[in-house]
N, C-alpha and C. Protein backbone atom coordinates (compact mmCIF):
# COMPACT_ATOMS: atom_id res chain seq x y z
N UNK A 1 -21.93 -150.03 19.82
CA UNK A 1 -21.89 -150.01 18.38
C UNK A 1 -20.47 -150.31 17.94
N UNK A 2 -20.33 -151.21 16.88
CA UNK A 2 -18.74 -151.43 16.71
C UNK A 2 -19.15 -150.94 14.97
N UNK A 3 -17.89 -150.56 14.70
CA UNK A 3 -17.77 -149.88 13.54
C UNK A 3 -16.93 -150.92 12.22
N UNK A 4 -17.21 -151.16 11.40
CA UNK A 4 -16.59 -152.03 10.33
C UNK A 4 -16.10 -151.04 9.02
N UNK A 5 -15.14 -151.72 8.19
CA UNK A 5 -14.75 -151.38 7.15
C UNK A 5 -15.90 -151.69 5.92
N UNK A 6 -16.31 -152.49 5.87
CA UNK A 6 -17.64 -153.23 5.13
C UNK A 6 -18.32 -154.05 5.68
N UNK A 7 -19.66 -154.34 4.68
CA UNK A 7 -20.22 -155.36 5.57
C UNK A 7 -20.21 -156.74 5.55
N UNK A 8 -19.28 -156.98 4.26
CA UNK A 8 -18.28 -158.65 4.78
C UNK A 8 -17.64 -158.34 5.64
N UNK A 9 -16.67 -157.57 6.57
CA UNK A 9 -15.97 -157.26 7.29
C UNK A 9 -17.31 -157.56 8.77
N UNK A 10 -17.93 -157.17 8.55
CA UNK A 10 -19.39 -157.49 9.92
C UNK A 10 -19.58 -158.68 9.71
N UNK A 11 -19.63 -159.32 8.48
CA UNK A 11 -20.35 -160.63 8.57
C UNK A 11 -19.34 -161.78 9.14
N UNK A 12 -17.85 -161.17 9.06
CA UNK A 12 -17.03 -162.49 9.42
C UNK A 12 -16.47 -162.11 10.70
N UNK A 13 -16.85 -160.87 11.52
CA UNK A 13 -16.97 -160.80 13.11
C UNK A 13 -17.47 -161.96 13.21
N UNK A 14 -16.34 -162.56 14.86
CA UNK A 14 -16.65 -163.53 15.54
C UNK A 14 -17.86 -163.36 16.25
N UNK A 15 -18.54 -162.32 16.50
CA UNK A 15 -19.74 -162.13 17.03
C UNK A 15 -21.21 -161.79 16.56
N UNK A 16 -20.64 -162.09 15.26
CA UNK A 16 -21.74 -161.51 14.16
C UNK A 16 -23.21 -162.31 14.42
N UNK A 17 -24.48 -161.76 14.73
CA UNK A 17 -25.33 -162.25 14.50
C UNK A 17 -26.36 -162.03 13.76
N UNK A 18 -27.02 -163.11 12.75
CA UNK A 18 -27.73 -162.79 11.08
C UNK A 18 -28.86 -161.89 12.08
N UNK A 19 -29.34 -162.18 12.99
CA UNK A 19 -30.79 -161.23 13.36
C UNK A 19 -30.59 -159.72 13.05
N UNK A 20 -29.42 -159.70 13.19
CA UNK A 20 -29.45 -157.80 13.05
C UNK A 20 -28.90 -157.65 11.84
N UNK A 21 -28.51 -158.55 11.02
CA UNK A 21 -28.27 -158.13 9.23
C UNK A 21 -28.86 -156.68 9.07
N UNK A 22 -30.09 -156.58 9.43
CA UNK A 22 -30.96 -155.43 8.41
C UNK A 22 -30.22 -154.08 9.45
N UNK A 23 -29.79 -153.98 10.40
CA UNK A 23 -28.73 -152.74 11.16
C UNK A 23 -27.78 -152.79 10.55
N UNK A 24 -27.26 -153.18 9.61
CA UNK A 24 -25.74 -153.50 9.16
C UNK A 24 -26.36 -152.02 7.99
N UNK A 25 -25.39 -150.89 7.94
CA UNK A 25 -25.82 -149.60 7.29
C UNK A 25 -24.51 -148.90 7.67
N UNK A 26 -24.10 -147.72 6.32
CA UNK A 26 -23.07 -147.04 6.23
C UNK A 26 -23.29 -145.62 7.39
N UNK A 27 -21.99 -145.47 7.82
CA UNK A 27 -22.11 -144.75 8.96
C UNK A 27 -22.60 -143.01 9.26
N UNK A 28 -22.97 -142.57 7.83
CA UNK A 28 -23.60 -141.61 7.49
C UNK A 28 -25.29 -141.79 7.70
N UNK A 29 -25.58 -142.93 7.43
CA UNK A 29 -26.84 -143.28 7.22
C UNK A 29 -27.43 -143.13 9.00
N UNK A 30 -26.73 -144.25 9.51
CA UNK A 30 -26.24 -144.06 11.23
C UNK A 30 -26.76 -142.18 11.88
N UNK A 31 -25.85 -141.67 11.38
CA UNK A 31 -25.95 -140.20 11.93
C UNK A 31 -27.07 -139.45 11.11
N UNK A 32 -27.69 -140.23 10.51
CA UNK A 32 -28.93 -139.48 9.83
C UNK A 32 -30.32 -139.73 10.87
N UNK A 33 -30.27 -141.34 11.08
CA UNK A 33 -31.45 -141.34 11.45
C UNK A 33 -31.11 -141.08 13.15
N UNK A 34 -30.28 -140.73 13.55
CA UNK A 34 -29.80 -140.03 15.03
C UNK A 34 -29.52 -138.57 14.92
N UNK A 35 -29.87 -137.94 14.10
CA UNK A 35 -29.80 -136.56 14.35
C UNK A 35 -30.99 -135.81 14.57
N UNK A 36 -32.25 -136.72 14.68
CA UNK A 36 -33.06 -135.85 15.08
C UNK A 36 -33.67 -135.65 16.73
N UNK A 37 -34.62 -135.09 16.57
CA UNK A 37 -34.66 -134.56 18.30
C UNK A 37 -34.98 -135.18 19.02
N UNK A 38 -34.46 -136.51 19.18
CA UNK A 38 -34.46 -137.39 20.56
C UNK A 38 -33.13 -137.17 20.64
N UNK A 39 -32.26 -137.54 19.74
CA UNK A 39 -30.83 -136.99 20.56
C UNK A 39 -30.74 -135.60 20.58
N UNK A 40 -30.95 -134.63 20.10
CA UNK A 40 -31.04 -133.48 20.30
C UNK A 40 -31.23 -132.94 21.76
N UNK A 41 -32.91 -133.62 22.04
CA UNK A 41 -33.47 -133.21 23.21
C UNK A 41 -33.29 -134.14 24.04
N UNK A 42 -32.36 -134.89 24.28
CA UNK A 42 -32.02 -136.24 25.04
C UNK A 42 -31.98 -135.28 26.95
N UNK A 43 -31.36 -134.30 27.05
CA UNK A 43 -31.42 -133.64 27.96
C UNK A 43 -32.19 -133.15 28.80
N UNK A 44 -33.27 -132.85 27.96
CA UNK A 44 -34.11 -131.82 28.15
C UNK A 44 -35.31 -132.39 29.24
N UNK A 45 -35.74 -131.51 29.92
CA UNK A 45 -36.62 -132.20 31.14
C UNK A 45 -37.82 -132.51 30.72
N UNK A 46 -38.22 -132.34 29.37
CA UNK A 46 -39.59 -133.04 28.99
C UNK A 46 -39.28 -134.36 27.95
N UNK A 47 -38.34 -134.78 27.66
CA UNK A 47 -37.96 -136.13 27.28
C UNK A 47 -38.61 -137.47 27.23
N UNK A 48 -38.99 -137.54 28.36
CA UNK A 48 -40.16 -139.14 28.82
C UNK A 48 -41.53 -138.58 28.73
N UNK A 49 -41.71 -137.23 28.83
CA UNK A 49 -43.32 -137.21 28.22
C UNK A 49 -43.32 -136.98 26.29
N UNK A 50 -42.44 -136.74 25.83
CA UNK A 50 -42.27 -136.86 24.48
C UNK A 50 -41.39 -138.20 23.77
N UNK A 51 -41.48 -139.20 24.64
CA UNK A 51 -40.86 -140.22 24.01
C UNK A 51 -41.17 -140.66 22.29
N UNK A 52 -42.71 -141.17 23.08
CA UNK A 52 -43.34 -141.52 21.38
C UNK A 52 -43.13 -140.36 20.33
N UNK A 53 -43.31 -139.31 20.20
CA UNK A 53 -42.62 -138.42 19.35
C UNK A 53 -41.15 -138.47 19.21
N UNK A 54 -40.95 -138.77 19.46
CA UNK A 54 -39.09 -138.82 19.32
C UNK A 54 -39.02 -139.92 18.43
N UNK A 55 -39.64 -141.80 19.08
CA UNK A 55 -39.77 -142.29 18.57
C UNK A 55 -40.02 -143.10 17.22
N UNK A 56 -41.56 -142.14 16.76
CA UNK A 56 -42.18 -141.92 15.37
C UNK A 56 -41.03 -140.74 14.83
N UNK A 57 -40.43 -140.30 14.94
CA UNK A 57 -39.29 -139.33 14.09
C UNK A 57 -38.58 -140.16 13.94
N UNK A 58 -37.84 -141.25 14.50
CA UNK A 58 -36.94 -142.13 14.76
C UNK A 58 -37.20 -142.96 13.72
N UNK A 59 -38.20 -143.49 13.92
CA UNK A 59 -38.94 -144.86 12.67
C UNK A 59 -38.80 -143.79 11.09
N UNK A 60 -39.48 -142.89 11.10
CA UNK A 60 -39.50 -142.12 10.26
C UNK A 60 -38.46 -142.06 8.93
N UNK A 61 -37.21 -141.55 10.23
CA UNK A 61 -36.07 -141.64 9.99
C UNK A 61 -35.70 -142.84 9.28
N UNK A 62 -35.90 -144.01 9.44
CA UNK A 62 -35.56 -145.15 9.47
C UNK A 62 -36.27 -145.44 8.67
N UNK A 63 -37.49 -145.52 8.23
CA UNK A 63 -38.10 -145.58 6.95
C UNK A 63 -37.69 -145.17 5.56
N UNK A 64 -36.91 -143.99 5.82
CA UNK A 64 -36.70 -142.72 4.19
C UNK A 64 -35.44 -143.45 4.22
N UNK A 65 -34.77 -144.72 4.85
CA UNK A 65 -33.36 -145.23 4.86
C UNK A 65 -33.72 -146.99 4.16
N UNK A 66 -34.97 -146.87 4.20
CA UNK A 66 -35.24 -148.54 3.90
C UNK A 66 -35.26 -149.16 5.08
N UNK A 67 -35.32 -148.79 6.03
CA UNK A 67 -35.06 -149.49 7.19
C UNK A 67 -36.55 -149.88 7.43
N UNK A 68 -37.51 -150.74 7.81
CA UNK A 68 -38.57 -150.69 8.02
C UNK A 68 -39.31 -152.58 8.66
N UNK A 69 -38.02 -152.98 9.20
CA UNK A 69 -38.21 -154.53 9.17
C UNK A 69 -38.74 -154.90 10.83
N UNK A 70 -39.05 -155.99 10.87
CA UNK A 70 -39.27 -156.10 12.62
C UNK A 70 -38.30 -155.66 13.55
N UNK A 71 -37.09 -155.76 13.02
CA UNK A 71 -35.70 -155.32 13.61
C UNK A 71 -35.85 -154.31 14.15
N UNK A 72 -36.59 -153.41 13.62
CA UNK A 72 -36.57 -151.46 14.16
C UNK A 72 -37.61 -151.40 14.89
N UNK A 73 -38.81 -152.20 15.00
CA UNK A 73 -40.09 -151.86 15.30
C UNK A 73 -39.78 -152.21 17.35
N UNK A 74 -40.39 -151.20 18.20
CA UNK A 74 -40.18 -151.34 19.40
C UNK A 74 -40.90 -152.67 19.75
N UNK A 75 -40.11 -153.15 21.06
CA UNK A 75 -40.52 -154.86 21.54
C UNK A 75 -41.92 -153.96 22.70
């Protein structure tokens, strides 16, 4: 993850690529939709049998942010 001042500041990275435009988000927003219990329980020994729950919290997350484009959706 590289961190910018704005997001003209992302767009004129030499590495900038338009596919991930819709990830381009203020860094509060970032620690919102990562604070719930997949990183929480990232440790924890039942982890890979609760993926998809982690997951759908994840999207969730990412939904109440506007986030909701093919970009987020798992390959």
């Amino acid at each position: 993850m590289n961190l910018f001042r704005s997001e003209e500041h992302v767009k004129n990275w030499s590495s900038y690529n338009a596919i991930s435009e819709e990830a381009i988000m203020p860094l509060a927003n970032w620690a919102l939709a990562f604070s719930g219990s997949m990183v929480r329980g990232r440790l924890g020994p039942d982890i890979l049998s609760r993926r998809s729950e982690y997951l759908s919290e994840l999207l969730s997350a990412l939904r109440k942010l506007g986030k909701e484009g093919s970009f987020w959706q798992p390959g």
